[in-house]
Every structure is written in structure tokens, then in C-alpha cells.
C-alpha atoms as a PDB file:
ATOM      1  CA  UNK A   1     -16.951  -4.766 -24.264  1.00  0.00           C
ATOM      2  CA  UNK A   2     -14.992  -2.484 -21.480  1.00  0.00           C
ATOM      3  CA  UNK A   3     -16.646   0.636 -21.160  1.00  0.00           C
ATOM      4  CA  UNK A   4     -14.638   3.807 -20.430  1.00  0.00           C
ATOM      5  CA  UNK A   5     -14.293   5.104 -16.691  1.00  0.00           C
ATOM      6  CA  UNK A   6     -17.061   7.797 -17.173  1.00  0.00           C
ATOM      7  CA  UNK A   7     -19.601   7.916 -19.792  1.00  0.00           C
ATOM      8  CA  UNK A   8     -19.053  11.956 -19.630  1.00  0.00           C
ATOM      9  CA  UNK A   9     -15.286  12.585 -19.153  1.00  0.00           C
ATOM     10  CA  UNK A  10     -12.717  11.126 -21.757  1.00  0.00           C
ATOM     11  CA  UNK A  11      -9.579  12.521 -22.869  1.00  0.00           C
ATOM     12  CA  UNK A  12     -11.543  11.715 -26.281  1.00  0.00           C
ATOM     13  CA  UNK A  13      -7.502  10.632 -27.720  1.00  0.00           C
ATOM     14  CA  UNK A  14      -6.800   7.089 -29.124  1.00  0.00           C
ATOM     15  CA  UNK A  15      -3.416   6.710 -27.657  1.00  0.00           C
ATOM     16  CA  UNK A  16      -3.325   3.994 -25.168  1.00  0.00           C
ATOM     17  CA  UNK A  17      -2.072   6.110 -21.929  1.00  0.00           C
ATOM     18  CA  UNK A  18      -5.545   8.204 -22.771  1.00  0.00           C
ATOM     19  CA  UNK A  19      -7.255   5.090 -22.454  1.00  0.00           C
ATOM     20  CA  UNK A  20      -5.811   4.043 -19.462  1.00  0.00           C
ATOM     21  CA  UNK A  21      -6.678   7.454 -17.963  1.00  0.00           C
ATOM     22  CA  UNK A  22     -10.509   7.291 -18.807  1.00  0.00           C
ATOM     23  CA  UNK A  23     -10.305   3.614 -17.045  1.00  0.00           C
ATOM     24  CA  UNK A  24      -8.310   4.492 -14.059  1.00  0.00           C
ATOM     25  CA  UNK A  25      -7.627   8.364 -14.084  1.00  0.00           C
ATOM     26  CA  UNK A  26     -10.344   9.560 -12.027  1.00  0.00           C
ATOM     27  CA  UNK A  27      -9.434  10.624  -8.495  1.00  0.00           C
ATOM     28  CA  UNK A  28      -9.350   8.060  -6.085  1.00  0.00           C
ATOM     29  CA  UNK A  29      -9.388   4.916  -8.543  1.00  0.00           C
ATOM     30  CA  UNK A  30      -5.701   4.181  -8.079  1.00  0.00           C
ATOM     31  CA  UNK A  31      -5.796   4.372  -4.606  1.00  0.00           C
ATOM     32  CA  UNK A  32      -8.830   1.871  -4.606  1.00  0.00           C
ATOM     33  CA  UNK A  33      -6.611  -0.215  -6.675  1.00  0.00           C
ATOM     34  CA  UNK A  34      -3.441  -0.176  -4.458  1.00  0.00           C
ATOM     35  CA  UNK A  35      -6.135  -0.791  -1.558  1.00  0.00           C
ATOM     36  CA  UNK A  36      -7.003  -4.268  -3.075  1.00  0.00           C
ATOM     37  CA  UNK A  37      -3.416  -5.576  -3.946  1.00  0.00           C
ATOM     38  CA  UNK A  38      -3.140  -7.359  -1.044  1.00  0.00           C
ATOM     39  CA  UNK A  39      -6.923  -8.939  -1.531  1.00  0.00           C
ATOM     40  CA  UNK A  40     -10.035  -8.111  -1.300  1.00  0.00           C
ATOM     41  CA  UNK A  41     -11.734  -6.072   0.939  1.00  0.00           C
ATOM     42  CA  UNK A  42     -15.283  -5.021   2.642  1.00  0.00           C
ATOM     43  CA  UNK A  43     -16.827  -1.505   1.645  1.00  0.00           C
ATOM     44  CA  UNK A  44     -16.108  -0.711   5.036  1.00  0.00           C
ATOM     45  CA  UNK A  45     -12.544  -1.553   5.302  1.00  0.00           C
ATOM     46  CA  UNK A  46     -12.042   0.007   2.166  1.00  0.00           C
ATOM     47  CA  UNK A  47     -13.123   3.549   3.491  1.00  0.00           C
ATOM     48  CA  UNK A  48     -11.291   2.579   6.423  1.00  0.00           C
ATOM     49  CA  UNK A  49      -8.118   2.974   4.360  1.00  0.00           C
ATOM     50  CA  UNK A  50      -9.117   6.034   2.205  1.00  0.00           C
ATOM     51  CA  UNK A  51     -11.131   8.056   5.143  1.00  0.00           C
ATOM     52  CA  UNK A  52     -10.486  11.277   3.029  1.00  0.00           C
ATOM     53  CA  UNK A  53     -12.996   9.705   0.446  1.00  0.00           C
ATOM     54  CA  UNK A  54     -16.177  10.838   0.492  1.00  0.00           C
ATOM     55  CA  UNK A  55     -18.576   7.332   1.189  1.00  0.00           C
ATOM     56  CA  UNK A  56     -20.453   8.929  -2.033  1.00  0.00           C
ATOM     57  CA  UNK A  57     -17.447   9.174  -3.965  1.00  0.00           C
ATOM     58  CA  UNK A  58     -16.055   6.347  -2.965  1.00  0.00           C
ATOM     59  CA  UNK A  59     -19.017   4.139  -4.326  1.00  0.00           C
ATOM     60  CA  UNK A  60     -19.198   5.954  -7.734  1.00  0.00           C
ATOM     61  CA  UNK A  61     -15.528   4.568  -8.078  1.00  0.00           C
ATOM     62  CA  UNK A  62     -16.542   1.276  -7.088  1.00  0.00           C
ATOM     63  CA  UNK A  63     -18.599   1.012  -9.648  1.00  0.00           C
ATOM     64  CA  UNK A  64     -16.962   2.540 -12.482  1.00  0.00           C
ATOM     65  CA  UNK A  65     -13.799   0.252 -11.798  1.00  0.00           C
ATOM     66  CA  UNK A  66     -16.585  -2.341 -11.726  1.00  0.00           C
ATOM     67  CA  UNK A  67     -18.135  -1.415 -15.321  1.00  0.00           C
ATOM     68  CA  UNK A  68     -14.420  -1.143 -16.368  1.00  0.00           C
ATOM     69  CA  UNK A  69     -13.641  -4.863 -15.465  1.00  0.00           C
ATOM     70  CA  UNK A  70     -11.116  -3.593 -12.932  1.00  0.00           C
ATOM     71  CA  UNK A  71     -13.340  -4.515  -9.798  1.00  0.00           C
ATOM     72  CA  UNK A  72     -15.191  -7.082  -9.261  1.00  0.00           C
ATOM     73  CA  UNK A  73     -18.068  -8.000  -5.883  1.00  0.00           C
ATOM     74  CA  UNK A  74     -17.960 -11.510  -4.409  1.00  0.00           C
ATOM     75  CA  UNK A  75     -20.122 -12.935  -1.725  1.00  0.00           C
ATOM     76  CA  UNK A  76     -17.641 -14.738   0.897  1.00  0.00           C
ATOM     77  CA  UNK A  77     -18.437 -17.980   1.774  1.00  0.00           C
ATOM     78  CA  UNK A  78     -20.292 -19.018   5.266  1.00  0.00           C
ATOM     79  CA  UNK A  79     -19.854 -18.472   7.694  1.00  0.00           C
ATOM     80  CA  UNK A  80     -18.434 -14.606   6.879  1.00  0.00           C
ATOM     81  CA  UNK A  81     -20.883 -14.298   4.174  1.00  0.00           C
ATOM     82  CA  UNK A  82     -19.601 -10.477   3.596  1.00  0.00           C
ATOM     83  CA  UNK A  83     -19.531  -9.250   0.276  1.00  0.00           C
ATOM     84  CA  UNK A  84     -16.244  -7.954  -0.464  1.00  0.00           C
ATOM     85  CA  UNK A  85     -14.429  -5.968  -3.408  1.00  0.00           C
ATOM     86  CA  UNK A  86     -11.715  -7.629  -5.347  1.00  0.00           C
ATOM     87  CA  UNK A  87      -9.327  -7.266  -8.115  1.00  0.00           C
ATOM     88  CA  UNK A  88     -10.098  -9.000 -11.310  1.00  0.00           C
ATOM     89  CA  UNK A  89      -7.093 -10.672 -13.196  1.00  0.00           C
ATOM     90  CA  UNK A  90      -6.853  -7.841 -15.432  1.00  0.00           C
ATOM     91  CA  UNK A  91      -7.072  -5.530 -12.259  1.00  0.00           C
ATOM     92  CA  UNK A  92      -4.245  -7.324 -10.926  1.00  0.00           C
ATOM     93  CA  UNK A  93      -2.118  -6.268 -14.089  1.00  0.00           C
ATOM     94  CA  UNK A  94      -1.704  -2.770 -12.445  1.00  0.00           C
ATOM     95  CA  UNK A  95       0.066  -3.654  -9.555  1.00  0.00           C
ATOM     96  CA  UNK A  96       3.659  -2.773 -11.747  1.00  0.00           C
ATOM     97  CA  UNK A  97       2.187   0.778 -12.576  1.00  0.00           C
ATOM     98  CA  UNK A  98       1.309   1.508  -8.599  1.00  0.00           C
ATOM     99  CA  UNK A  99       4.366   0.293  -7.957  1.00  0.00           C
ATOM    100  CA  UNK A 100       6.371   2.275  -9.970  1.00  0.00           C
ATOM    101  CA  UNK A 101       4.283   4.924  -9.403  1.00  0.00           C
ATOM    102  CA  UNK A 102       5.412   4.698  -5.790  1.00  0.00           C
ATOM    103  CA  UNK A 103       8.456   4.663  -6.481  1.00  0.00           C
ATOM    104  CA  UNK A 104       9.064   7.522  -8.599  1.00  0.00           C
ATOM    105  CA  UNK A 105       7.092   9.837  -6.553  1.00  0.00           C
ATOM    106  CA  UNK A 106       8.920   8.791  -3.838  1.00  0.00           C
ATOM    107  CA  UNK A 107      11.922  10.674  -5.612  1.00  0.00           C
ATOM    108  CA  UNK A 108      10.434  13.858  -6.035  1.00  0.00           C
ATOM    109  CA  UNK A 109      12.754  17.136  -5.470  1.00  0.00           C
ATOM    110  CA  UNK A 110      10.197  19.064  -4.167  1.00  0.00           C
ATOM    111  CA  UNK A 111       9.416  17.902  -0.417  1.00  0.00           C
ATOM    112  CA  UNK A 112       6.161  15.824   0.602  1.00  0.00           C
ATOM    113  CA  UNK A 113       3.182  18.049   1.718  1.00  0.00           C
ATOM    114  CA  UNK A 114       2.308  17.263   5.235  1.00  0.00           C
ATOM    115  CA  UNK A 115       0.094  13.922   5.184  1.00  0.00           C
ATOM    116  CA  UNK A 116      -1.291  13.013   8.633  1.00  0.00           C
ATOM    117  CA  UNK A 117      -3.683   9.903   7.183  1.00  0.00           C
ATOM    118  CA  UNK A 118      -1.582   7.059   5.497  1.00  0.00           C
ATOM    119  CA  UNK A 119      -3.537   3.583   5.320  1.00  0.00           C
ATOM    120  CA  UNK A 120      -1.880   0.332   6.682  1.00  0.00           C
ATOM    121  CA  UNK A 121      -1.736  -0.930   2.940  1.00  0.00           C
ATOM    122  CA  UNK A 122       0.048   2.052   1.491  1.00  0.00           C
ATOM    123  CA  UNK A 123       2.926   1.448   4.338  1.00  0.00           C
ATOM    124  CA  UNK A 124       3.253  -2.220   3.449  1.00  0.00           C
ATOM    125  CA  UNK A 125       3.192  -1.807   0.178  1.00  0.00           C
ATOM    126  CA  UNK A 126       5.876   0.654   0.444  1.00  0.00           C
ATOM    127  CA  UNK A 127       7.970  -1.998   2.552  1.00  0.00           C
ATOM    128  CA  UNK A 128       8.041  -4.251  -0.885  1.00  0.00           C
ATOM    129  CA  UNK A 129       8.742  -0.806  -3.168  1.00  0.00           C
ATOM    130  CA  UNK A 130      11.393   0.599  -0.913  1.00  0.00           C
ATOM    131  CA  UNK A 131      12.862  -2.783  -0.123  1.00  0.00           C
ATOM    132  CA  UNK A 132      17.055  -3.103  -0.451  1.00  0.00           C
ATOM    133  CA  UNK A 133      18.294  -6.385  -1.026  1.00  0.00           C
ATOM    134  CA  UNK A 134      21.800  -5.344  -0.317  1.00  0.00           C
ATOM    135  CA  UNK A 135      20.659  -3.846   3.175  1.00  0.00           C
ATOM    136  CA  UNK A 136      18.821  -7.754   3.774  1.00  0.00           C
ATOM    137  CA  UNK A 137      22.129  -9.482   2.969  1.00  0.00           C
ATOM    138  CA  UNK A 138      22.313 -12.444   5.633  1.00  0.00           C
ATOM    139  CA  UNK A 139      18.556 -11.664   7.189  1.00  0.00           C
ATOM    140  CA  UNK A 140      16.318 -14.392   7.617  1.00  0.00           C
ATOM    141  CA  UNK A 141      14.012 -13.766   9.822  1.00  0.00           C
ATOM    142  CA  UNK A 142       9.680 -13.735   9.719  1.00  0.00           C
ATOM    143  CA  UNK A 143       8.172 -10.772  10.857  1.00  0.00           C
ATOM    144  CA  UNK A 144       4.278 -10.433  11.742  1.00  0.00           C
ATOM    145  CA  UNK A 145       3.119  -6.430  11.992  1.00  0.00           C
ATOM    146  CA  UNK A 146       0.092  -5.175  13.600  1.00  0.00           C
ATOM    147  CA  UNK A 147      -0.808  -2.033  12.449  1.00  0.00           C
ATOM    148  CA  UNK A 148      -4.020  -1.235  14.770  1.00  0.00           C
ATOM    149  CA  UNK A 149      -6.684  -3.652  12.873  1.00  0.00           C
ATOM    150  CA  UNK A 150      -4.918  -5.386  10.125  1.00  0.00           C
ATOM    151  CA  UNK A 151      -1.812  -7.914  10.278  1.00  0.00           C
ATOM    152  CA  UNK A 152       0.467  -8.886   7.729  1.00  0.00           C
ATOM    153  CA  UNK A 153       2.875 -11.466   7.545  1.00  0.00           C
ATOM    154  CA  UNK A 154       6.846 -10.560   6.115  1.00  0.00           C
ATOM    155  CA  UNK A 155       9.167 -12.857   5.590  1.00  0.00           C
ATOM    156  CA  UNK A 156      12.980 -11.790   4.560  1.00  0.00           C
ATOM    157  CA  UNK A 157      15.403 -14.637   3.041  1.00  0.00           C
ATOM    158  CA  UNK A 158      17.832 -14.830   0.836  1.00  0.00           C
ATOM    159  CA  UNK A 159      17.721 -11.143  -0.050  1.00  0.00           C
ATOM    160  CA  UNK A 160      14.148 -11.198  -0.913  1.00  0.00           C
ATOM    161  CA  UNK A 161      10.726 -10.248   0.580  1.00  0.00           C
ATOM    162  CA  UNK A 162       7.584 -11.627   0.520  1.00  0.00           C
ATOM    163  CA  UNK A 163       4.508  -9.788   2.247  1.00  0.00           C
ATOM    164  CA  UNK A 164       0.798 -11.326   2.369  1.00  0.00           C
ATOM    165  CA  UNK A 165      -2.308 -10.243   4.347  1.00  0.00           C
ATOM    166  CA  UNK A 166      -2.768 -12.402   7.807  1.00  0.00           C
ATOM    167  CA  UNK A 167      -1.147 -13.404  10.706  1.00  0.00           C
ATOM    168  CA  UNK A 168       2.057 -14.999  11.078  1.00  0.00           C
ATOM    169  CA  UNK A 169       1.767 -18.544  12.268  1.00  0.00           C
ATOM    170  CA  UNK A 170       5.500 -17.859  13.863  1.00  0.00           C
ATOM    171  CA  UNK A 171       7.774 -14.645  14.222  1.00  0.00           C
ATOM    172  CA  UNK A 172      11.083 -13.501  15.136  1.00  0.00           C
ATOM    173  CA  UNK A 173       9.682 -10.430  16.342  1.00  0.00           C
ATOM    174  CA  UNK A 174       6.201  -8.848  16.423  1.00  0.00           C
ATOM    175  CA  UNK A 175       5.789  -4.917  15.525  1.00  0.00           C
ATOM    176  CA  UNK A 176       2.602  -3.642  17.026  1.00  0.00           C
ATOM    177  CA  UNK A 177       2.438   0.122  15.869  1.00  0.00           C
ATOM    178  CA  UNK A 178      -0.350   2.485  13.759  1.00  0.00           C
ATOM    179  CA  UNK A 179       0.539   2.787   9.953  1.00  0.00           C
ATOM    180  CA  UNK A 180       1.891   6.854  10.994  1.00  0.00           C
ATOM    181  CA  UNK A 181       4.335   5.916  13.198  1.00  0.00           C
ATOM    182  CA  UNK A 182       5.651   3.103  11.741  1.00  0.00           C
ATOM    183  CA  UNK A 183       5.837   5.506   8.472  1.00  0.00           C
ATOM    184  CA  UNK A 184       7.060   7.883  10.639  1.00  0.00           C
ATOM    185  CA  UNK A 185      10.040   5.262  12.213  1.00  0.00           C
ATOM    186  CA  UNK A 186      10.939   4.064   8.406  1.00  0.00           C
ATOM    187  CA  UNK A 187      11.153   7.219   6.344  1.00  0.00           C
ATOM    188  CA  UNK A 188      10.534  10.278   8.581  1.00  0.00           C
ATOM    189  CA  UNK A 189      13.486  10.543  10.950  1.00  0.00           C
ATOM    190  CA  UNK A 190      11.588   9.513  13.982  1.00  0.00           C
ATOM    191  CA  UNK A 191      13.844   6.733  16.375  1.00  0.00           C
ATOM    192  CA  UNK A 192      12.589   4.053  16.786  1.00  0.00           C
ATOM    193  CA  UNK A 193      13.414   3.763  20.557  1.00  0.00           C
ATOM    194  CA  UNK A 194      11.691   7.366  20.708  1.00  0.00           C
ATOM    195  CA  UNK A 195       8.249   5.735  19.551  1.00  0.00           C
ATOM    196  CA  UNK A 196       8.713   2.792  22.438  1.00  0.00           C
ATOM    197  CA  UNK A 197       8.987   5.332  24.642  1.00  0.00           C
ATOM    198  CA  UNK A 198       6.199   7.216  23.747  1.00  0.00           C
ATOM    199  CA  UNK A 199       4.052   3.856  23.887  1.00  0.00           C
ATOM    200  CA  UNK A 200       3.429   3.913  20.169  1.00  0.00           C
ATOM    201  CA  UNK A 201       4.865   1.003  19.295  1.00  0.00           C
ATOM    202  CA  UNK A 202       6.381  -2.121  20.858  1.00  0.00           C
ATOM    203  CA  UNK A 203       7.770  -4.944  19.785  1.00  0.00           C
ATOM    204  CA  UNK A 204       7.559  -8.754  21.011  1.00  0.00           C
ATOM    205  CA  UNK A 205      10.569 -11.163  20.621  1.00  0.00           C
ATOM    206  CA  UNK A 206      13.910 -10.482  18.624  1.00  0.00           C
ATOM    207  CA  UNK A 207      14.581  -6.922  19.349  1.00  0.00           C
ATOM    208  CA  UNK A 208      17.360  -7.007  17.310  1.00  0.00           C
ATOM    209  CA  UNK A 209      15.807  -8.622  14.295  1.00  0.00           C
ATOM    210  CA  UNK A 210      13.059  -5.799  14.781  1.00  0.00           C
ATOM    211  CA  UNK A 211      15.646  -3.330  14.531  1.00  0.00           C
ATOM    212  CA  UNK A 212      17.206  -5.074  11.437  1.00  0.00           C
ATOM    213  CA  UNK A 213      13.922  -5.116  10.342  1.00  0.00           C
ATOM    214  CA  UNK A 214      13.600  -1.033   9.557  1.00  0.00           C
ATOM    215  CA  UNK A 215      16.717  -0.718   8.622  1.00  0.00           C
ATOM    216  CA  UNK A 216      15.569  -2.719   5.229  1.00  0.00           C
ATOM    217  CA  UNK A 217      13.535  -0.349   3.408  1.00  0.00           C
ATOM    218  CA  UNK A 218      15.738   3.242   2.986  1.00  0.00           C
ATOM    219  CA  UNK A 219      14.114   6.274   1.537  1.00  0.00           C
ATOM    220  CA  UNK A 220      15.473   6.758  -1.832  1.00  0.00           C
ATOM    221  CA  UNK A 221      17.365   9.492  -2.808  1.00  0.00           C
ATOM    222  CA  UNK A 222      15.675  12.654  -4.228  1.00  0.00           C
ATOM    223  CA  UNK A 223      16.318  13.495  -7.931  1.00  0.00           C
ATOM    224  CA  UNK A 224      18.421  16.203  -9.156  1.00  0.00           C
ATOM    225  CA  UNK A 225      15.869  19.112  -9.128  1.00  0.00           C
ATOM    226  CA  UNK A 226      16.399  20.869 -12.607  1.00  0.00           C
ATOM    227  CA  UNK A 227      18.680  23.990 -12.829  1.00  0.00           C
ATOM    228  CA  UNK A 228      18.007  27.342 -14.443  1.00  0.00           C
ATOM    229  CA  UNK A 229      17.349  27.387 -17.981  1.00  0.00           C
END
């Protein structure tokens, strides 16, 4: 039997978005969720990617996404032997709703609040929300990005994207950045010949497949911001 989020907080309503918001509404849960989409992860590379999380916090919504079924601990095989935090199937189910989340947040009216810390996930997982098949028309080309300690492997063919944790066993080009300036390159205004410059991010092999490469993933546009009643 799944036991709600908190034994003390529930929306105490039987429709089924209630539910769903005494298993996953607390704050912080869904972000612990998009952190595991692209696999599991150590407690400590976890916090890495939500820093604004209180460690205390943090492990109180461990657990309850554990109690939930959402979570699950595994012990890694030697010789890592790290015990690491993981999506259960179930878990995995909510990848659609992050997604879409992203997406239609990304469409707000109102402009962003000014967020200095955005996690290496968040920014990949943004490359597969924002990504424009028409703008990847006659692209095929492998991609490995570095952003500080975590790599990721893209690959871009036949107007499609696929994205996985890891290093790329070959690239066209290699884009060695930090997850704010690459955010900063894709949907903030900032050139990307500006951040070479500046040393804060470089790229090895096909320059021009890296610049092909951010012109994949456009912002998109806001929605109409309602008028006066």
C-alpha cells in the first residue's frame, strides 16, 4: 500500500491531481525527480544539483518519495559500491509531467526571476524539451558536453535527439562549459563567441557543428498575457 507524501499534510480531496500532490507536491520533490531522469544518483551529487536544498530537507524528501514508491536506494556493484538514489518504474512515469511542466513554464508572460544556480540536469533536460526538429533538418552529428563534473552524450539524426548520461565514445564537437553559461548561450542572449572569449566555454572539433548545435533548441514564444477584463 502507497502511503501519502506526508503523514500530516494532505489536500484531504479524492480527486486524483490531490493525490498526486500529497505524493509529489511538497517542495523540492519534483526537482528530486527531474534530478534522477537521467539515472540514478549519489546523495551527494544529488545536493550537488539542488545546492539551494537544505541537506535536512533534502533527506526528508528522499525518504518520503521513498515511502511513496517513487524512490528507491541501491547498493552499486564493486568496485563503486556507492549507494545511490534511483527512480522506480512507477517513478519513471513522471518524466511526461516534468516535461511538460518545463515546457509550459517556459511560456510564461511574466519574465523569469533572476536564477543564478541551474543544475547540469535541468539544462539537458531542457535541450530534449526545447528541441526543434525543423531547426535539426539535415544535422547529424554526435555531440559530447562537459558541463564542469558531469558529461552527457547527444546525438542529433534524422530530426531527432537522443541524450543519455556518459561520455561520448566519438564526437563531432566537444562543448566544455558550466550549466549557467551554456543556459546563458541557449536561451539568454549571451553569444556564443562572447563566452569563448571570456574563457567560459570552448569547444573541441567541428566548430561549425557546435554552432549548429545551439541553434537547435529556441526559446519558445511567450503566451499572450491576458488583457483587461
Amino acid at each position: 500500500m502507497i502511503r501519502l507524501m506526508a503523514t500530516t499534510r494532505t489536500y484531504g480531496d479524492g480527486c486524483a491531481i490531490a493525490r498526486g500532490l500529497d505524493l509529489v507536491g511538497e517542495r523540492w520533490a519534483l526537482l528530486v525527480v527531474r534530478e534522477l531522469l537521467l539515472g540514478p544518483k549519489r546523495y551527494t551529487d544529488l545536493h550537488r544539483g539542488l545546492r539551494n536544498a537544505s541537506p535536512n530537507v533534502l533527506y526528508e524528501r528522499l525518504r518520503e518519495l521513498e515511502r511513496a514508491g517513487i524512490v528507491r536506494r541501491r547498493k552499486l556493484p564493486p568496485p563503486a559500491g556507492s549507494r545511490v538514489y534511483e527512480l522506480t518504474d512507477w517513478g519513471y512515469e513522471l518524466e511526461q509531467t516534468v516535461m511538460s511542466l518545463g515546457r509550459w513554464a517556459a511560456r510564461s508572460p511574466t519574465p523569469a526571476s533572476a536564477a543564478p544556480i541551474v543544475s547540469a540536469d535541468s539544462v539537458v533536460l531542457a535541450l530534449r524539451a526545447r528541441f526543434d526538429p525543423g531547426a535539426a533538418r539535415g544535422v547529424r552529428a554526435g555531440y559530447e558536453l562537459r558541463l564542469g563534473d558531469d558529461r552527457f552524450r547527444i546525438e542529433v539524426a534524422d530530426d531527432e535527439i537522443e541524450v543519455a548520461r556518459g561520455d561520448a565514445g566519438h564526437a563531432d564537437a566537444t562543448i566544455d562549459t558550466d550549466p549557467g553559461t551554456l543556459d546563458a548561450v541557449l536561451w539568454g542572449g549571451r553569444p556564443l563567441a562572447e563566452a569563448q572569449r571570456a574563457g567560459k566555454l570552448t569547444i573541441e572539433g567541428d566548430k561549425a557543428a557546435a554552432q549548429r548545435f545551439v541553434r537547435l533548441f529556441p526559446m519558445p514564444e511567450p503566451a499572450a498575457a491576458a488583457g483587461p477584463a
